[in-house]
Each structure stands twice: as structure tokens, then as C-alpha cells.
C-alpha atoms as a PDB file:
ATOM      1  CA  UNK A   1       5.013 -37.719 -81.898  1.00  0.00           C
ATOM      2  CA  UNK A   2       4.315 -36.937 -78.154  1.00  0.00           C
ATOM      3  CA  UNK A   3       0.720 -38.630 -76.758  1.00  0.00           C
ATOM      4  CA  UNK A   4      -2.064 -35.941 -76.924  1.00  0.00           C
ATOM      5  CA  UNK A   5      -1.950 -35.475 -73.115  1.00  0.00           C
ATOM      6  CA  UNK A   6       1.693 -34.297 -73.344  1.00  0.00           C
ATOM      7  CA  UNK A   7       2.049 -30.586 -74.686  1.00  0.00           C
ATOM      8  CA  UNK A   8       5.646 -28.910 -75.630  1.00  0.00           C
ATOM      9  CA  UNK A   9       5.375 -25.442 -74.046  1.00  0.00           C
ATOM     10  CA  UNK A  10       8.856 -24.482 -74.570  1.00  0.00           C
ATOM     11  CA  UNK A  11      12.606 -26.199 -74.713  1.00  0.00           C
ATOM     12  CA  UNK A  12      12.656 -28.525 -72.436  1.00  0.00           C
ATOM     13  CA  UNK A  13       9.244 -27.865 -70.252  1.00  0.00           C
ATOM     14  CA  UNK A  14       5.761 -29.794 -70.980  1.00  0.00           C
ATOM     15  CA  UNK A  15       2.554 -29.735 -69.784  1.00  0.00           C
ATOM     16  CA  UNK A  16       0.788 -33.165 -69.025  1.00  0.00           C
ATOM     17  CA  UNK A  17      -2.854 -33.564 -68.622  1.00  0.00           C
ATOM     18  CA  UNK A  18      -4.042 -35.577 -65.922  1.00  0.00           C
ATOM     19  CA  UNK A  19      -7.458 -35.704 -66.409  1.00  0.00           C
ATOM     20  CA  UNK A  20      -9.082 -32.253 -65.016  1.00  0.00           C
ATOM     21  CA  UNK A  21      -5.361 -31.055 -63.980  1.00  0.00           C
ATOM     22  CA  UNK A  22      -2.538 -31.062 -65.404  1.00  0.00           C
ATOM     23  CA  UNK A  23       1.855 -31.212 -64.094  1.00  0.00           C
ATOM     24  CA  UNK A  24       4.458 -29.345 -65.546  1.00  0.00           C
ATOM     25  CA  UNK A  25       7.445 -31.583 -66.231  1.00  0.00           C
ATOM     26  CA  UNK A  26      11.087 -29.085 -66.510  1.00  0.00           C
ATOM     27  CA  UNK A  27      14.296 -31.348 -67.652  1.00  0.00           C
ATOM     28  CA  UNK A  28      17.750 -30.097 -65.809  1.00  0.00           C
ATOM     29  CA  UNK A  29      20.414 -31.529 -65.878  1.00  0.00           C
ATOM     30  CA  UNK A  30      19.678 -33.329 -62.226  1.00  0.00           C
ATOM     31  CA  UNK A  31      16.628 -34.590 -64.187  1.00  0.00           C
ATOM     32  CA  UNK A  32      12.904 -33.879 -64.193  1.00  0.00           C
ATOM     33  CA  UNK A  33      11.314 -31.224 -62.202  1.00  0.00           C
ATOM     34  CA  UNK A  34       8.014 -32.632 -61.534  1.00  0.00           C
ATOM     35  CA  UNK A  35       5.663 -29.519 -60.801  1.00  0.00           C
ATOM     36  CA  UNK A  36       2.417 -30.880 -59.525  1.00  0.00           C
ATOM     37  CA  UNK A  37       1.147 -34.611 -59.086  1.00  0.00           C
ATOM     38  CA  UNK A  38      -2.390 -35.217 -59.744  1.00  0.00           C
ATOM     39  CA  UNK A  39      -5.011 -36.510 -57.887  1.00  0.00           C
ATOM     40  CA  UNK A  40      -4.191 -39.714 -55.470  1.00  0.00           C
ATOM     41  CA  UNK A  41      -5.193 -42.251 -58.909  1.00  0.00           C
ATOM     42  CA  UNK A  42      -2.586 -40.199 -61.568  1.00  0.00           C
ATOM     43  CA  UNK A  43       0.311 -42.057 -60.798  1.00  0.00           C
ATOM     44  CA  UNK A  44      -0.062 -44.639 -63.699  1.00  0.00           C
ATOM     45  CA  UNK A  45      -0.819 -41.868 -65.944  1.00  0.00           C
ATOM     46  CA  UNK A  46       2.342 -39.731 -64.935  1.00  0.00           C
ATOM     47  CA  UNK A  47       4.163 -43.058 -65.063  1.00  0.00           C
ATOM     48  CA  UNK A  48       2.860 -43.577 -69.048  1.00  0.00           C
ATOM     49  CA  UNK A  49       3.668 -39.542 -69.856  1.00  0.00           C
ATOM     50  CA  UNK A  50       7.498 -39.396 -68.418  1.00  0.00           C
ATOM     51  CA  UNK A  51       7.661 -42.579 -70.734  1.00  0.00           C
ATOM     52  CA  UNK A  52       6.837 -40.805 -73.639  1.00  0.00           C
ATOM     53  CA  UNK A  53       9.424 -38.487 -72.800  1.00  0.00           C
ATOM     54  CA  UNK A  54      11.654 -41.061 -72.185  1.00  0.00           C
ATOM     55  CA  UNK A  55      12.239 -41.091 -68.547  1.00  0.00           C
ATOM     56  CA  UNK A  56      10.636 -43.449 -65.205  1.00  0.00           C
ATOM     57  CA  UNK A  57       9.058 -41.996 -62.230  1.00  0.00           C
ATOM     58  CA  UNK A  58      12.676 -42.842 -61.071  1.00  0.00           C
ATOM     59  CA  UNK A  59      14.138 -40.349 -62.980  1.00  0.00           C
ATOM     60  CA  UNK A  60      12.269 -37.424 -61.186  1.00  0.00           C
ATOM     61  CA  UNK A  61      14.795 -35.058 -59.600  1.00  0.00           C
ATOM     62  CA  UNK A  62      12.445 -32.863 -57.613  1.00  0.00           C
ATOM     63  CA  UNK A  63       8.630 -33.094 -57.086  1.00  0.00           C
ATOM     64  CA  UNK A  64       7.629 -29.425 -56.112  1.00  0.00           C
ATOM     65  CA  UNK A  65       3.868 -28.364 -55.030  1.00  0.00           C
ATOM     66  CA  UNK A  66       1.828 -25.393 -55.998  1.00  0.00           C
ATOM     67  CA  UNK A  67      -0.812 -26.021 -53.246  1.00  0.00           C
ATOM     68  CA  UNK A  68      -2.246 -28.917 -51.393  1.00  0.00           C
ATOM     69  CA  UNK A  69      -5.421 -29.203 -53.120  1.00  0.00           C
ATOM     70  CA  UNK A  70      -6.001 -33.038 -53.927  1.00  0.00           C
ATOM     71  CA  UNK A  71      -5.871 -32.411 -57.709  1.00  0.00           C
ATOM     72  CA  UNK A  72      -2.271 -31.204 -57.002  1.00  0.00           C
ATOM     73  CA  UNK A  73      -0.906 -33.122 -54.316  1.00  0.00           C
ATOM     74  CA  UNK A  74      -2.759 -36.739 -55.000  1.00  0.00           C
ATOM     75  CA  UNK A  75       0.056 -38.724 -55.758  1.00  0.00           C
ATOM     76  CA  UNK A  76       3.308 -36.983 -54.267  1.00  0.00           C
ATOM     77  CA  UNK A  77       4.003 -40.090 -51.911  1.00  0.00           C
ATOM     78  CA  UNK A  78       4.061 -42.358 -54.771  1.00  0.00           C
ATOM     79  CA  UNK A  79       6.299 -40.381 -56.784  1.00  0.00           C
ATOM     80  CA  UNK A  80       8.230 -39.687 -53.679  1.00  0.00           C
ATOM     81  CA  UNK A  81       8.574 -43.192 -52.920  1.00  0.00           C
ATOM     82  CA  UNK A  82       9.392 -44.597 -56.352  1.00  0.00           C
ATOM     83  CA  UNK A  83      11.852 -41.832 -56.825  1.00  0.00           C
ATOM     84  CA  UNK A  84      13.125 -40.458 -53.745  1.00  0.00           C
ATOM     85  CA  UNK A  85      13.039 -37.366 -55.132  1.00  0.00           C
ATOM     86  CA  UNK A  86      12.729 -34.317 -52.677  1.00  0.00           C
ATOM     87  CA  UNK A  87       9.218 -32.782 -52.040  1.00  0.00           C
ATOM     88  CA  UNK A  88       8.958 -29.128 -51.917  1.00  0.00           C
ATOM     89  CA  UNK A  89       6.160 -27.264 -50.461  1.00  0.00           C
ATOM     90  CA  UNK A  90       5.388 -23.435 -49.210  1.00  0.00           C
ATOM     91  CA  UNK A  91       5.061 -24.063 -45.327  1.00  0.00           C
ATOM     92  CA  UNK A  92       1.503 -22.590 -45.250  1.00  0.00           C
ATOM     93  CA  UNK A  93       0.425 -25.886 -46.891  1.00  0.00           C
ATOM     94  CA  UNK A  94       3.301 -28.433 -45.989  1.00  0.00           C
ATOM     95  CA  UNK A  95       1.332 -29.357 -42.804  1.00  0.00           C
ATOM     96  CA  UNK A  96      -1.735 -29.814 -44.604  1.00  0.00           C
ATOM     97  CA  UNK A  97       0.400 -32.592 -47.031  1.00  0.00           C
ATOM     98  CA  UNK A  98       1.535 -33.947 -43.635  1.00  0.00           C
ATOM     99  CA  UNK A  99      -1.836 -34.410 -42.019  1.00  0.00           C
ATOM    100  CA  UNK A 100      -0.756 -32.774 -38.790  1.00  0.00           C
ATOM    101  CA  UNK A 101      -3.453 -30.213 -39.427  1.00  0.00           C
ATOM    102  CA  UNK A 102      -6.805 -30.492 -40.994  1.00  0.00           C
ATOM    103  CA  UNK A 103      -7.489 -29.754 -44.652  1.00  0.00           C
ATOM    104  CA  UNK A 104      -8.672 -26.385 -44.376  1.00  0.00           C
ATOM    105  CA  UNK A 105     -12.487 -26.154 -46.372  1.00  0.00           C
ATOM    106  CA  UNK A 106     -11.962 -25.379 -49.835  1.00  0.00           C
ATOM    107  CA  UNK A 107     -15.631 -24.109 -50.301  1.00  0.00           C
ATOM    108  CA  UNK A 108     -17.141 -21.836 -48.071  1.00  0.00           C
ATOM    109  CA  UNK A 109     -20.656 -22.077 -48.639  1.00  0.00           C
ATOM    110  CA  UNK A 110     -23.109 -23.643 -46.460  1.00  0.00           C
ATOM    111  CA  UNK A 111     -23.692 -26.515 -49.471  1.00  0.00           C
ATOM    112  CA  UNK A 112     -19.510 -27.070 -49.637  1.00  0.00           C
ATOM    113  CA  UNK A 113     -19.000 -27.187 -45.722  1.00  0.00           C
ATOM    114  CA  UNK A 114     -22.016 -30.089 -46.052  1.00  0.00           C
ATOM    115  CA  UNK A 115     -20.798 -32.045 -49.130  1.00  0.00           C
ATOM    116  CA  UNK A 116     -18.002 -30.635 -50.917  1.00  0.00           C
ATOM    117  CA  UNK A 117     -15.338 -30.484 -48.540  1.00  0.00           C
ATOM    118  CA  UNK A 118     -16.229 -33.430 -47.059  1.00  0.00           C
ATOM    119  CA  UNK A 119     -15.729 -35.476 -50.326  1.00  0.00           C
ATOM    120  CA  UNK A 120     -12.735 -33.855 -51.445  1.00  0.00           C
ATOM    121  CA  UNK A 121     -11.086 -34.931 -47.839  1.00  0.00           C
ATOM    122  CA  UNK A 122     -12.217 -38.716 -48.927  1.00  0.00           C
ATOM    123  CA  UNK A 123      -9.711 -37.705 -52.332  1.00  0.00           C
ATOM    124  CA  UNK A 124      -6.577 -36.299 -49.918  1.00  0.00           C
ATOM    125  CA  UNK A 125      -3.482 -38.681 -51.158  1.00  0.00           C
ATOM    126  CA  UNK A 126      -1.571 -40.727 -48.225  1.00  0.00           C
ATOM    127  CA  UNK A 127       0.156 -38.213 -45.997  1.00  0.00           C
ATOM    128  CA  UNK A 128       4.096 -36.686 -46.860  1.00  0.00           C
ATOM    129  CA  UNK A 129       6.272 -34.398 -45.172  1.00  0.00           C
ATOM    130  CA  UNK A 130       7.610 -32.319 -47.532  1.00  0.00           C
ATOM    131  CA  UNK A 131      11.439 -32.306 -47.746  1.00  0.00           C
ATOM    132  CA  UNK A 132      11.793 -28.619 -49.118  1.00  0.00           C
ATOM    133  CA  UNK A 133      10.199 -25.301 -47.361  1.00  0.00           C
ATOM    134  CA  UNK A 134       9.756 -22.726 -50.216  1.00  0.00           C
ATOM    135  CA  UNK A 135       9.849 -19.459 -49.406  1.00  0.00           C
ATOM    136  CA  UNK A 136       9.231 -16.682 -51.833  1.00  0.00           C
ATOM    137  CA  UNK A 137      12.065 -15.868 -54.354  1.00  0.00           C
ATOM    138  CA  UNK A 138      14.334 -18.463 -53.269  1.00  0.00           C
ATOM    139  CA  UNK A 139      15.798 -20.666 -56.103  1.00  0.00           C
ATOM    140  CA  UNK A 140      14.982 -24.135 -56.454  1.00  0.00           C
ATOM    141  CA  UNK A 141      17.837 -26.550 -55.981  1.00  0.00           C
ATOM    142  CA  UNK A 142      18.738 -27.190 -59.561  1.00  0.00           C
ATOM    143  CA  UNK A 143      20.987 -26.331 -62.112  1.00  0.00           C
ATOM    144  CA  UNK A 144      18.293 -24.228 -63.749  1.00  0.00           C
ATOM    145  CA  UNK A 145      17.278 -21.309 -62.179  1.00  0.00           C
ATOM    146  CA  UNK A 146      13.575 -21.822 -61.097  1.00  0.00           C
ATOM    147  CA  UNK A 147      12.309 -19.266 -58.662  1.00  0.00           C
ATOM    148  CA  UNK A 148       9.333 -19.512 -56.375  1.00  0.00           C
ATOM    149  CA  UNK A 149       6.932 -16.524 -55.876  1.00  0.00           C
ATOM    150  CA  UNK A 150       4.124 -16.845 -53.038  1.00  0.00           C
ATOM    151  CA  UNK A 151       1.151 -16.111 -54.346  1.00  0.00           C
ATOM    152  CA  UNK A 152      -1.533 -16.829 -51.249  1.00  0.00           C
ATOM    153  CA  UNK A 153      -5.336 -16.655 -51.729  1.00  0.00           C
ATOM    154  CA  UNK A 154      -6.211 -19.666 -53.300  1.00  0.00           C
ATOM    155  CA  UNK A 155      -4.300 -21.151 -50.677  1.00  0.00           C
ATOM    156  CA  UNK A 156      -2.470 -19.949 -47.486  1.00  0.00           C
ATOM    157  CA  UNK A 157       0.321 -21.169 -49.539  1.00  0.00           C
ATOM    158  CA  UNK A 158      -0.146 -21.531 -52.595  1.00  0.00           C
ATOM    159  CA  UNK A 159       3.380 -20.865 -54.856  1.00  0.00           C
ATOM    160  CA  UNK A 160       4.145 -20.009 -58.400  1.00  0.00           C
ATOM    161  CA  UNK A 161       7.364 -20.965 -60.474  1.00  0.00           C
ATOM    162  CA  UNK A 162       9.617 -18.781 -62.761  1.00  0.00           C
ATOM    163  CA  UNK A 163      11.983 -19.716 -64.895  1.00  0.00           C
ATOM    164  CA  UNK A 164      13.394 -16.830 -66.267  1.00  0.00           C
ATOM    165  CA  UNK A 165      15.881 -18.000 -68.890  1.00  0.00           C
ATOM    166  CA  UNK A 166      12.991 -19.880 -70.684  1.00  0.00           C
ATOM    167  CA  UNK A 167      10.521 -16.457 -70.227  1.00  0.00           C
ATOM    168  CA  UNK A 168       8.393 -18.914 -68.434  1.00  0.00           C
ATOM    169  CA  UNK A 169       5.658 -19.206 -65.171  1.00  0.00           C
ATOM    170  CA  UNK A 170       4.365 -21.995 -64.027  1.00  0.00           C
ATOM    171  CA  UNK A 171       0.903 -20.242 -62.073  1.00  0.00           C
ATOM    172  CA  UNK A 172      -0.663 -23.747 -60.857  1.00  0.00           C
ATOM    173  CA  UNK A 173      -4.446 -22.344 -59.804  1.00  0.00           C
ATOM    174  CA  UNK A 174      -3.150 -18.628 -59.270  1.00  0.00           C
ATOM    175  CA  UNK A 175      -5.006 -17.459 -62.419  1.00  0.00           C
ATOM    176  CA  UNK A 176      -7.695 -18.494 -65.232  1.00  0.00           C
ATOM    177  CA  UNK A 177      -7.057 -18.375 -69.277  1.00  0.00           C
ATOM    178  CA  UNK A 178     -10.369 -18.414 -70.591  1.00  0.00           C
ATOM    179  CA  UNK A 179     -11.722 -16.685 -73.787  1.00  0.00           C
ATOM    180  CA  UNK A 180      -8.157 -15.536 -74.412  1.00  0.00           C
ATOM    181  CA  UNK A 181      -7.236 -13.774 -71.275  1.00  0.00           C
ATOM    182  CA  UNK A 182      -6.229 -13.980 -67.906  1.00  0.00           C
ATOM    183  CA  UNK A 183      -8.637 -13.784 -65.276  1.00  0.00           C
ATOM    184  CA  UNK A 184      -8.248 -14.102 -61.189  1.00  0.00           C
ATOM    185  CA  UNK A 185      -8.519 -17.772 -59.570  1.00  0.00           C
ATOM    186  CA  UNK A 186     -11.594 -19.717 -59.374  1.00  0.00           C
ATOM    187  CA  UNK A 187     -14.010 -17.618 -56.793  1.00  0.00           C
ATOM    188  CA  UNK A 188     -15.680 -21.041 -55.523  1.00  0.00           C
ATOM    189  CA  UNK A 189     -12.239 -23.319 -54.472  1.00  0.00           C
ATOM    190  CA  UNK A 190      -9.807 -19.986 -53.621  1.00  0.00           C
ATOM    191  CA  UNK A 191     -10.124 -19.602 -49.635  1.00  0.00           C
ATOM    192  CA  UNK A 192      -9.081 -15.424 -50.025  1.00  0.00           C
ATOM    193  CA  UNK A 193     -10.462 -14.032 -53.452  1.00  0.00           C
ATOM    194  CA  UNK A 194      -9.395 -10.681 -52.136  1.00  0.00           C
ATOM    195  CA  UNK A 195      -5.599 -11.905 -50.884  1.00  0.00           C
ATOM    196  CA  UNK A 196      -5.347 -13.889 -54.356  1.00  0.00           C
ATOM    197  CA  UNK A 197      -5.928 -11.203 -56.480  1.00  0.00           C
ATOM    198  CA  UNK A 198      -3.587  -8.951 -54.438  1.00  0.00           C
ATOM    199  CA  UNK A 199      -0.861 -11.695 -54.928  1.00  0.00           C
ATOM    200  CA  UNK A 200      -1.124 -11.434 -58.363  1.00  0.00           C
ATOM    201  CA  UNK A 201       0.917  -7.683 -58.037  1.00  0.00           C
ATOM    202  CA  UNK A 202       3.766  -9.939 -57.165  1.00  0.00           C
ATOM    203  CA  UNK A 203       4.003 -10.953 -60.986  1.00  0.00           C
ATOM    204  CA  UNK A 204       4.075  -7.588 -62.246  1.00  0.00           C
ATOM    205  CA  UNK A 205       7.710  -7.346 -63.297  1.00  0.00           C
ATOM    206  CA  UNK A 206       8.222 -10.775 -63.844  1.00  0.00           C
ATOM    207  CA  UNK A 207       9.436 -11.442 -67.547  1.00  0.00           C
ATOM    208  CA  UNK A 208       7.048 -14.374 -68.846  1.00  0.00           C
ATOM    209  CA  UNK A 209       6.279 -15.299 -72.185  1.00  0.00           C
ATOM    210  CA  UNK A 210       4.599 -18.331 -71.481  1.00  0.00           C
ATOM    211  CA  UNK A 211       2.484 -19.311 -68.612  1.00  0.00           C
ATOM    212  CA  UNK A 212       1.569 -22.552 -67.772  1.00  0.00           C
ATOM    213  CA  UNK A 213      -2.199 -23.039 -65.728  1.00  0.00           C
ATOM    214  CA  UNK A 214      -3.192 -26.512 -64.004  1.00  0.00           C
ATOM    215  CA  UNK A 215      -6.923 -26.329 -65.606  1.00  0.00           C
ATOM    216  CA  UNK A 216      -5.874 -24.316 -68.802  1.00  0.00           C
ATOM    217  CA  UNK A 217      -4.859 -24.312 -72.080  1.00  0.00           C
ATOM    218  CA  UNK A 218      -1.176 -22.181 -71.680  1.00  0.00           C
ATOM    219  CA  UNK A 219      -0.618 -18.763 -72.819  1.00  0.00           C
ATOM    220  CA  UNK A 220       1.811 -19.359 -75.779  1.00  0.00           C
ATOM    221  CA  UNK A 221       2.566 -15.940 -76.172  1.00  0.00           C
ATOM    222  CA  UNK A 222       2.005 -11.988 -74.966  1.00  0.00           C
ATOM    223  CA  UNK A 223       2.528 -13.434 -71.216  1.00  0.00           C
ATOM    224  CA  UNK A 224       3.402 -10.249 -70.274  1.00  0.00           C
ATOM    225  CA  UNK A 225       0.879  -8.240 -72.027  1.00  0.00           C
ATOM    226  CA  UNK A 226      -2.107 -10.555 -70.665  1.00  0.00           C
ATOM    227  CA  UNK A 227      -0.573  -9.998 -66.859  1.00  0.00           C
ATOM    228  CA  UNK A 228      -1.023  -6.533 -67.444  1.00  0.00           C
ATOM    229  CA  UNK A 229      -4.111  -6.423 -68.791  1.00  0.00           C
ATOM    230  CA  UNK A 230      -5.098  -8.511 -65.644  1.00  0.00           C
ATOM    231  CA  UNK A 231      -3.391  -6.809 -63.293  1.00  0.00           C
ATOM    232  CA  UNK A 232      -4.933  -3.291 -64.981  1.00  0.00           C
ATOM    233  CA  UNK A 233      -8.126  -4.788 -63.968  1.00  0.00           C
ATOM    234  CA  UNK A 234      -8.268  -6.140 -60.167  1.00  0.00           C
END
């Protein structure tokens, strides 16, 4: 039996909880596609889930990076380090990861340029140059076929993953599942509302049973159905 923060979403692809986020872990035969890392502190607990599933931080073929929020990006120099795995990143955030440019402000209200994005730039992991540029559609470089859409909005670069032969997206913070249906990303941390809901057009004919969201119970099933729905209504 798994540990309750590790969820089978399909053959070979789990969601782990991190404690407010979550990574999406996607065995190939290179090894584990790490999709997300946590906040700067999840290292230990991503250490203790790929145990469960039988493999070390080591093991990690590929870390890849929805966005650069901290909840996302945390601990990708520790997993890079310990695994010298490859980091992939869409370029509109990769200098962001780097530190070469400022962490763009993640609220925009007058109380969130005061406190909020001031204390999530104390959370910002230890700086990484990503080894990967995504760009939109290209394949990731596995043996299974895992293809990146840009979805901007919540970020300038913010990225999801399909996989097609599993009927699967990984959305990261591109969408909501609450009360049973998908809903736009979170108004109060997306920098574009407007832009992020006009990305989501880019899933339209994307075949996805399954859809995996960082702060979100996945859709099991209907994928497809619920995008439309969505989609019907922005």
C-alpha cells in the first residue's frame, strides 16, 4: 500500500502531495519524470515518496517545471544536484529560476505588492539555470511521448504536459477542480487572468482523460467533457 500522500492516477504516473502542492512523478524507461518540486523545504518529503515507489532522488531522469512559483520550483537545485537530472523550463520563467531577473509580483494588489510578494521572495529556492528550454508542442526528451503546451497567464511561462498514450495532462496551476468542475486559475496569484483563460483554447483538442492539478484533487475521468464545459464558459 502506497503512503496517503502518494496517489495512482494512471499506469505508471502519481501524484504526490507536498503539503499545499503537489509533483507529478511519470516512470520511462530513462526513469522518473519529476514534474514539479515543491517549495525550497520538500526535498525530504519527495525523497520519502520516490521511496515508496521504490526509487532515490538519484533515480530522477528529468525534473521539468510548470512555472516558477516557489511552491513549484522550491527544491529543483536539490533534486538537480542529487540527481543530475536535466531541468526543463519555458524560457518566460527560466530567468526567473536563474535569478538574473527579479521575481515578477505574484499579487497585484496594493496589500500583495506590501506583504505578499515580499514574503514569497523570502520562500524563492537557491537559484538554477535550467538545462532544457520548452517551447510549446515540442516533445520531452524521453522514451515516452510527453508534450509541452504553453499555457501563459498565470505565468509568462507557465507550461502544461500531455501525455497522450496514457489520455493524460498534467495542468500544474493552469486550471481549478473544485465542486466537480474545472474552473480558470486562481484570480489572486495568476499575473494575466485574461491571457490564462485564453490559453486554456490551446487544450481544446487535446485527448485527456485524466488531468492532474498542483492544488487539486485530479479529474479521474470525463477530462474531456469538463475542458469543454470550461472552455464553453470563458
Amino acid at each position: 500500500m502506497l503512503a496517503d500522500d502518494i496517489l495512482t492516477v494512471g499506469d505508471g504516473i502519481y501524484q504526490i502531495g507536498l503539503g499545499g502542492t503537489s509533483a507529478t512523478l511519470i516512470e520511462t524507461k530513462e526513469g522518473p519524470v519529476l514534474i514539479d518540486a515543491g517549495w525550497v523545504w520538500s526535498r525530504a518529503r519527495i525523497q520519502k515518496n520516490l521511496g515508496e515507489l521504490g526509487y532515490l532522488i538519484e533515480d530522477v531522469a528529468l525534473l521539468a517545471i510548470t512555472h516558477f512559483h516557489p511552491d513549484h520550483s522550491g527544491s529543483a537545485k536539490a533534486i538537480k544536484s542529487e540527481s543530475q537530472a536535466p531541468v526543463a523550463m519555458h524560457a518566460e520563467d527560466a530567468l526567473v529560476l536563474s535569478k538574473e531577473i527579479s521575481m515578477p509580483s505574484v499579487v497585484k494588489t496594493w496589500y500583495g505588492e506590501m506583504f505578499f510578494n515580499p514574503f514569497l521572495n523570502l520562500l524563492r529556492g537557491p537559484s538554477v539555470h535550467p538545462d532544457l528550454i520548452l517551447e510549446n508542442e515540442m516533445p520531452l526528451p524521453v522514451s515516452t511521448k510527453i508534450e509541452v503546451v504553453h499555457t501563459p497567464g498565470h505565468t509568462a511561462g507557465s507550461v502544461c504536459f500531455h501525455i497522450p498514450e496514457k489520455r493524460l495532462l498534467v495542468g500544474g496551476d493552469a486550471m481549478e477542480h473544485k465542486g466537480g468542475q474545472l474552473h480558470p486559475p486562481s484570480r489572486f496569484f495568476s499575473q494575466d487572468l485574461h491571457q490564462a483563460a485564453h490559453s486554456l483554447r490551446k487544450l481544446k483538442d487535446i485527448d485527456c482523460e485524466t488531468i492532474c492539478l498542483s492544488h487539486f484533487s485530479p479529474v479521474m475521468e470525463n477530462g474531456n467533457i469538463l475542458l469543454d464545459e470550461l472552455l464553453d464558459h470563458i
